[in-house]
PDB file of N, CA and C in Angstrom:
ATOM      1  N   UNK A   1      57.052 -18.088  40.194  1.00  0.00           N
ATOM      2  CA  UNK A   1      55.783 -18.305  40.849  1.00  0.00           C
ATOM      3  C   UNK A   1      55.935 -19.515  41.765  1.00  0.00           C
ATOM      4  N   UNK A   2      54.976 -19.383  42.657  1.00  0.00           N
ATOM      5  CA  UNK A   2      55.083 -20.765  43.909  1.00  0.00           C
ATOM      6  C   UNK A   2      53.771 -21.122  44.084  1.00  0.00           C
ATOM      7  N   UNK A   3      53.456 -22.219  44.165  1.00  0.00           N
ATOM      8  CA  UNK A   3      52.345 -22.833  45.660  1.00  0.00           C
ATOM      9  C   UNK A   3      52.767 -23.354  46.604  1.00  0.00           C
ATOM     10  N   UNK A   4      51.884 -22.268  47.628  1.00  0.00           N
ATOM     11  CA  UNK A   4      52.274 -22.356  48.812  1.00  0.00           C
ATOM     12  C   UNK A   4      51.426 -23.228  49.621  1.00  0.00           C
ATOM     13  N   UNK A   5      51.395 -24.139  50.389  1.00  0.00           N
ATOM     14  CA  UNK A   5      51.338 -25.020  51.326  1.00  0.00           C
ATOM     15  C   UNK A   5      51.087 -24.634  53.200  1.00  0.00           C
ATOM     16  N   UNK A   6      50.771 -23.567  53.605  1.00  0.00           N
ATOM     17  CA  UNK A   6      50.725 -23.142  54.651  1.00  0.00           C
ATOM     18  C   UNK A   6      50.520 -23.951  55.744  1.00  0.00           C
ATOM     19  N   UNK A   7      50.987 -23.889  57.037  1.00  0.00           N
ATOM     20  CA  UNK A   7      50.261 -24.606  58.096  1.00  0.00           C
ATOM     21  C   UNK A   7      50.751 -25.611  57.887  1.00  0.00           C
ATOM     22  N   UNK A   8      52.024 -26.276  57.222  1.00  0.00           N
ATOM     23  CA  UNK A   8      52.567 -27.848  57.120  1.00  0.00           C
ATOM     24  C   UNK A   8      53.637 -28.154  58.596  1.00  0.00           C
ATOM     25  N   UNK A   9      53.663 -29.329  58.443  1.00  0.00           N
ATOM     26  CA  UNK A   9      54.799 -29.713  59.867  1.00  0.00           C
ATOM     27  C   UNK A   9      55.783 -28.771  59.814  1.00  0.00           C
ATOM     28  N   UNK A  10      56.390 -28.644  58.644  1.00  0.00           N
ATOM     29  CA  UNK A  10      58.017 -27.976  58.654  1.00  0.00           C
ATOM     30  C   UNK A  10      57.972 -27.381  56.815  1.00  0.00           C
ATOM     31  N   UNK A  11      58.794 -26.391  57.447  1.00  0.00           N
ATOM     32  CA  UNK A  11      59.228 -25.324  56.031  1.00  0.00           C
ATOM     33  C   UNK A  11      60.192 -26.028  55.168  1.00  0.00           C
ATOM     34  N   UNK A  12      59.655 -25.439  53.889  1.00  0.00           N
ATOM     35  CA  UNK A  12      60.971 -26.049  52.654  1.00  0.00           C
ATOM     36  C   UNK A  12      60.376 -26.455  51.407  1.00  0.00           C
ATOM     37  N   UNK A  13      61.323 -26.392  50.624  1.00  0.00           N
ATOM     38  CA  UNK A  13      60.682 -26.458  48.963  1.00  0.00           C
ATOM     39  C   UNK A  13      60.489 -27.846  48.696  1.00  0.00           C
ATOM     40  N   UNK A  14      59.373 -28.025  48.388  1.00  0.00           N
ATOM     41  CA  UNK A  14      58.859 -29.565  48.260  1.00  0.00           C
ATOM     42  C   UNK A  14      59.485 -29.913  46.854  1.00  0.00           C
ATOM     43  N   UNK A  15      59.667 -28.852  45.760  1.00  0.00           N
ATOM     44  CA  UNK A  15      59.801 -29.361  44.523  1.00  0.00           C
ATOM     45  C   UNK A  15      59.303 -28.582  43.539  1.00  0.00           C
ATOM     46  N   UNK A  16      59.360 -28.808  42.297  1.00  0.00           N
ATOM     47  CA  UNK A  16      58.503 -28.094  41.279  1.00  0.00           C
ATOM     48  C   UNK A  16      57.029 -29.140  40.744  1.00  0.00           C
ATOM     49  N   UNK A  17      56.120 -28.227  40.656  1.00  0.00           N
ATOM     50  CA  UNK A  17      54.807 -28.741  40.007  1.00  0.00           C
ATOM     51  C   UNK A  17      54.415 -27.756  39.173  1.00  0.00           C
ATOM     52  N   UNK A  18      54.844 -28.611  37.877  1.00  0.00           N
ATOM     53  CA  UNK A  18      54.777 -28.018  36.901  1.00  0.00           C
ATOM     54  C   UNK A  18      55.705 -26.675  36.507  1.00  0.00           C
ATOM     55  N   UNK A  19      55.062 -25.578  36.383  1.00  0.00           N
ATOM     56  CA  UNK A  19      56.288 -24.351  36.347  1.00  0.00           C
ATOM     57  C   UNK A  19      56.338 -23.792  37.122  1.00  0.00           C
ATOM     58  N   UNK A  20      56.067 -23.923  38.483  1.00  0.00           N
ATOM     59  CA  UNK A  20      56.364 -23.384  40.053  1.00  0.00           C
ATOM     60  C   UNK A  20      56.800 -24.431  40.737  1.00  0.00           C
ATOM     61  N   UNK A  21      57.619 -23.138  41.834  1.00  0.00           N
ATOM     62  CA  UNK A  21      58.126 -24.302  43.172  1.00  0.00           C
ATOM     63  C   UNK A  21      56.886 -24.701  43.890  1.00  0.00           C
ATOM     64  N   UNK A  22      56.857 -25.620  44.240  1.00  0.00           N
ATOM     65  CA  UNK A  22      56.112 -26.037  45.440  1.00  0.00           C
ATOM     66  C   UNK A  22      56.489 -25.851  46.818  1.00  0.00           C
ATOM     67  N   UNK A  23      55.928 -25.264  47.771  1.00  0.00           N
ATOM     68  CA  UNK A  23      56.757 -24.503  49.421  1.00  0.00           C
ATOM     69  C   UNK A  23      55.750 -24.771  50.049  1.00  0.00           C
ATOM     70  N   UNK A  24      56.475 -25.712  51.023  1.00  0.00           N
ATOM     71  CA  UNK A  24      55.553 -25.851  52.638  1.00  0.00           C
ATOM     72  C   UNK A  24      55.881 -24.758  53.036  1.00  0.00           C
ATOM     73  N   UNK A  25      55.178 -24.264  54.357  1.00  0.00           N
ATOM     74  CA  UNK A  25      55.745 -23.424  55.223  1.00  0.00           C
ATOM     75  C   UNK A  25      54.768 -23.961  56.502  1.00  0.00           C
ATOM     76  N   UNK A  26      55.491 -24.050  57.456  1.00  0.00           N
ATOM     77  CA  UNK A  26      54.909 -24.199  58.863  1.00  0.00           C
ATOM     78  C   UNK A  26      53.898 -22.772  59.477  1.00  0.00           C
ATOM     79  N   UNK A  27      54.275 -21.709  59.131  1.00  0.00           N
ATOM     80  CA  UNK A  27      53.526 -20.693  59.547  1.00  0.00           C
ATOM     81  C   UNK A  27      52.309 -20.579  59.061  1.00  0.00           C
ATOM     82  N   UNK A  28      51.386 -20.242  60.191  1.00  0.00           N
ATOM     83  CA  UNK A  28      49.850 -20.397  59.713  1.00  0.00           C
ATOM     84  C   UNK A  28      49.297 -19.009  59.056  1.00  0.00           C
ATOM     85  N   UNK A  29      48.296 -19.058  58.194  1.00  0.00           N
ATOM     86  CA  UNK A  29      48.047 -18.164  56.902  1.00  0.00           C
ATOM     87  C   UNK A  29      47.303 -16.785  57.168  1.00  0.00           C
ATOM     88  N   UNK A  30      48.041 -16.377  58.403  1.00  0.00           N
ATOM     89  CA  UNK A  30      46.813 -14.943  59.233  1.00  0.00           C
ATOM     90  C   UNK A  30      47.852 -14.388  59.491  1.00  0.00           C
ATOM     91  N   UNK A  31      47.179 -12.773  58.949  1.00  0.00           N
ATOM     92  CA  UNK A  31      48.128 -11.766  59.149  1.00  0.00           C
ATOM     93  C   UNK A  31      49.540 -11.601  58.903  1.00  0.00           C
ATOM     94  N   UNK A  32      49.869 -12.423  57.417  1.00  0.00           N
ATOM     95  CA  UNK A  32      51.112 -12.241  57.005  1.00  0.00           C
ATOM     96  C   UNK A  32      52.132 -13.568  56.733  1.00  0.00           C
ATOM     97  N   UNK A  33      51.870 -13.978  57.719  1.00  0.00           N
ATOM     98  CA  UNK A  33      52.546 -14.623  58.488  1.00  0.00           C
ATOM     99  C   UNK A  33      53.303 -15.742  57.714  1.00  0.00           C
ATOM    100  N   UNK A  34      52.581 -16.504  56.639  1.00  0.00           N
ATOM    101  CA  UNK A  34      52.992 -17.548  55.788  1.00  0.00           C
ATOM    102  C   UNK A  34      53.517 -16.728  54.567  1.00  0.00           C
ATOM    103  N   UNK A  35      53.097 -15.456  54.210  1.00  0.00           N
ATOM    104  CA  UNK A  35      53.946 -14.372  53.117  1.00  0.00           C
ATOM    105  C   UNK A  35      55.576 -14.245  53.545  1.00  0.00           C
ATOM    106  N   UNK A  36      55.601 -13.906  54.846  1.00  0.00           N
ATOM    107  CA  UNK A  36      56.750 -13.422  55.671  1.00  0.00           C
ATOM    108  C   UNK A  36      58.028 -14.682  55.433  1.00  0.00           C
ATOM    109  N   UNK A  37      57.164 -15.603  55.931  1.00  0.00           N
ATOM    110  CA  UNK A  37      58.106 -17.120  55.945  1.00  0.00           C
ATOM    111  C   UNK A  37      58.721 -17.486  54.245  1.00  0.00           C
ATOM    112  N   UNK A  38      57.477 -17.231  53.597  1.00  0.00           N
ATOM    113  CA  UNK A  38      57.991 -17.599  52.378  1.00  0.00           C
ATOM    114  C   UNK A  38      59.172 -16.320  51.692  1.00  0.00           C
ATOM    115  N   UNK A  39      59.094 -15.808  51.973  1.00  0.00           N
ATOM    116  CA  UNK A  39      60.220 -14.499  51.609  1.00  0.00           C
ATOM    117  C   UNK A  39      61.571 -15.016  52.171  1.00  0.00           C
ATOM    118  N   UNK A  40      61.040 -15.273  53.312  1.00  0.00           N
ATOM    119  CA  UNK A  40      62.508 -15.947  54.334  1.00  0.00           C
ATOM    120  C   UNK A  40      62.941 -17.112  53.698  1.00  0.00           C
ATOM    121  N   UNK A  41      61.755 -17.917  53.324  1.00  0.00           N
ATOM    122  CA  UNK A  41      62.695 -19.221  52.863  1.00  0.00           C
ATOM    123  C   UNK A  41      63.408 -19.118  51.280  1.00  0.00           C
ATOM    124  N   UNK A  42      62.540 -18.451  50.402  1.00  0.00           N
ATOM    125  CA  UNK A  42      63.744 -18.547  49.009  1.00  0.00           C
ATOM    126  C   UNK A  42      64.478 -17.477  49.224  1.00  0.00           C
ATOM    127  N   UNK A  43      64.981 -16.449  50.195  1.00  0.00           N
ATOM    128  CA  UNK A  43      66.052 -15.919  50.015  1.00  0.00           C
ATOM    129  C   UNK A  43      66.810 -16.418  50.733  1.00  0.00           C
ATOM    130  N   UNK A  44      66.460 -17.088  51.630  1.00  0.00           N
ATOM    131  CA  UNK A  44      67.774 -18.362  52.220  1.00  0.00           C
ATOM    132  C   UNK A  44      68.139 -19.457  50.933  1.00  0.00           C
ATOM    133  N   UNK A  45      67.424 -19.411  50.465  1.00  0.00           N
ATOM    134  CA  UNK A  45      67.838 -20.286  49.542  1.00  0.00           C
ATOM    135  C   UNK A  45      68.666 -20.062  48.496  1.00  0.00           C
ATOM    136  N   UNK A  46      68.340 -18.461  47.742  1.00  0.00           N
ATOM    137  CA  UNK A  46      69.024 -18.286  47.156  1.00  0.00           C
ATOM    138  C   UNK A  46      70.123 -17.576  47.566  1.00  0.00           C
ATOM    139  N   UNK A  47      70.269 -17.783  48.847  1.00  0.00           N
ATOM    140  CA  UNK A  47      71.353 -16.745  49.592  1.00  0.00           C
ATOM    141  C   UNK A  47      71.242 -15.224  49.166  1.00  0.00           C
ATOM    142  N   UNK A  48      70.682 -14.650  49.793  1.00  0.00           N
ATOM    143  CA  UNK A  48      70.219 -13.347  49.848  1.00  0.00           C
ATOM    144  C   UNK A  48      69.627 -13.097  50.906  1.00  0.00           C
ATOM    145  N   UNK A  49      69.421 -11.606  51.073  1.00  0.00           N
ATOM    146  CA  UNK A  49      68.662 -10.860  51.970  1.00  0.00           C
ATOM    147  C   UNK A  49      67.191 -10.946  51.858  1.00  0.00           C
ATOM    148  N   UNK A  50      66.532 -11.401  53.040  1.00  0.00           N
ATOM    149  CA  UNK A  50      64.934 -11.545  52.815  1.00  0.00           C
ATOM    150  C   UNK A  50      64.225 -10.633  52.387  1.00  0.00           C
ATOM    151  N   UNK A  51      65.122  -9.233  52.812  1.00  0.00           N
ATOM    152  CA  UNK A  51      64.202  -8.016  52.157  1.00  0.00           C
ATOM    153  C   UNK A  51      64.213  -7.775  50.565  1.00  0.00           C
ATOM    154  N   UNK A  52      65.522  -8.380  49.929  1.00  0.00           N
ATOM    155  CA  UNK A  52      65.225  -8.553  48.467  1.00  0.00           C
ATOM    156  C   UNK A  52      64.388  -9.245  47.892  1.00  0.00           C
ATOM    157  N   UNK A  53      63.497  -9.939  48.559  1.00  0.00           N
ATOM    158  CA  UNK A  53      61.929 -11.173  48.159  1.00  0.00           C
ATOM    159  C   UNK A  53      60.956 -10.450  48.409  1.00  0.00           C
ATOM    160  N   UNK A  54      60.528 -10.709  47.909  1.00  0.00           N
ATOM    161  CA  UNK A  54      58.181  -9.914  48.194  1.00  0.00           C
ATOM    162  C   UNK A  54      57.222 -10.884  47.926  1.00  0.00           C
ATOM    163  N   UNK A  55      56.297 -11.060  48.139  1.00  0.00           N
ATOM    164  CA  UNK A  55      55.161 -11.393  47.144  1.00  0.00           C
ATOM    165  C   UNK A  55      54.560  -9.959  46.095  1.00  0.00           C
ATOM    166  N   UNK A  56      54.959 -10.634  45.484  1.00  0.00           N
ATOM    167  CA  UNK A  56      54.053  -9.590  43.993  1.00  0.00           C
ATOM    168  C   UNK A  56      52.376  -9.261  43.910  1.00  0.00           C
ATOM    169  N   UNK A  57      52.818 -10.831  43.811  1.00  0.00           N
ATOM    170  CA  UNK A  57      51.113 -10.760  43.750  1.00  0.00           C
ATOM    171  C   UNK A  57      50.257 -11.872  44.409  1.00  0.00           C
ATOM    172  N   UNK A  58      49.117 -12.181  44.179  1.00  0.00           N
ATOM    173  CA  UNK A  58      48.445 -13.025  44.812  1.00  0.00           C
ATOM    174  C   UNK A  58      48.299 -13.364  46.675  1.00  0.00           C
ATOM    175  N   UNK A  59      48.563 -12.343  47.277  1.00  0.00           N
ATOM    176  CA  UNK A  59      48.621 -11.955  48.400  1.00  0.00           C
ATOM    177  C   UNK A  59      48.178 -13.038  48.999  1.00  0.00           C
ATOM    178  N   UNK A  60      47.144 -13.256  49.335  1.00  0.00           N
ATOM    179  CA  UNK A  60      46.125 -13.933  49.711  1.00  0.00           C
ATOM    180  C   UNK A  60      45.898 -15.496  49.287  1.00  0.00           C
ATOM    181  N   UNK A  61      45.779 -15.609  47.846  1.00  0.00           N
ATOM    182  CA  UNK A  61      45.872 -16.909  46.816  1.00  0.00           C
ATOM    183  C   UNK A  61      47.001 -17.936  47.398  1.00  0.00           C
ATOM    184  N   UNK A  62      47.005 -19.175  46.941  1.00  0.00           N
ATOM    185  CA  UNK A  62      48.104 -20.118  47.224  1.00  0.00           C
ATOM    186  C   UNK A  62      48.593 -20.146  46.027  1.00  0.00           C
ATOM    187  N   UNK A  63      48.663 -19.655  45.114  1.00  0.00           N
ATOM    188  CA  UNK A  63      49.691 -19.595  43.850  1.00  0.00           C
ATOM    189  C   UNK A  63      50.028 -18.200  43.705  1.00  0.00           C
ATOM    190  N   UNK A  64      51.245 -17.956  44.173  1.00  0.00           N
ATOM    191  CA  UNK A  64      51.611 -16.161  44.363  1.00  0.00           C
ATOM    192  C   UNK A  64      52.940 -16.094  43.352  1.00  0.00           C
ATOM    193  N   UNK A  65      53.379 -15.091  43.127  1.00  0.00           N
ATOM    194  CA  UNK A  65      54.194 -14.345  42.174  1.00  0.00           C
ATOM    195  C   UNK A  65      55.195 -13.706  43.280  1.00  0.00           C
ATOM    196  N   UNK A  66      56.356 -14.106  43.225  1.00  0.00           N
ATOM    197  CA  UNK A  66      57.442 -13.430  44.103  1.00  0.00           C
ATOM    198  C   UNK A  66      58.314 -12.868  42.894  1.00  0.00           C
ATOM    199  N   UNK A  67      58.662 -11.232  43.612  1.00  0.00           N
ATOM    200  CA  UNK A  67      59.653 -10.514  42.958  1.00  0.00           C
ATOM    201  C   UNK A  67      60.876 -10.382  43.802  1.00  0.00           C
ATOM    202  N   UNK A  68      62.169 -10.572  43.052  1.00  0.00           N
ATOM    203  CA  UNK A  68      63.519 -10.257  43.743  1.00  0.00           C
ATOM    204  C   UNK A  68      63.763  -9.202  43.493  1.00  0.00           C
ATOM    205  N   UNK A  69      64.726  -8.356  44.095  1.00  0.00           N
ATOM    206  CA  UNK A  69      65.333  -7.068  43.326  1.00  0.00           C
ATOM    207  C   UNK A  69      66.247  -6.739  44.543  1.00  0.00           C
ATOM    208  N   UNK A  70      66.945  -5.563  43.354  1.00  0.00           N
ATOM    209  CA  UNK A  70      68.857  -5.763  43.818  1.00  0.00           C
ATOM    210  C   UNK A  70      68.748  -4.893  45.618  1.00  0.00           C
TER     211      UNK A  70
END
């Protein structure tokens, strides 16, 4: 799970709070757009393909549920 941070100066994992990452993302929160980024940024991170990341759940919410898969 993450909170997400939308609309910040610059992208990147701030850290953990509590039992989620914490993620800026520079992209602003319309039409996708900060979902998209955040997919991009932990599969750069974990070195992977962005299309192996999703949001699960919480679409919309700033505390979302990302699924990986092979």
């Amino acid at each position: 799970m993450d909170q997400a941070v939308p609309g910040a100066s610059r992208s990147g994992i701030a850290g953990v709070l509590g039992d989620r990452l914490k993620v800026r993302i520079s992209a602003p929160p319309e039409a996708g757009k900060a979902n998209d980024a955040i997919c991009e940024l932990i599969a750069q991170a974990l070195g992977i393909k962005t299309r192996h990341v999703r949001i699960h759940s919480a679409i919309r919410a700033r505390k979302k549920w990302c699924a990986l898969r092979e």
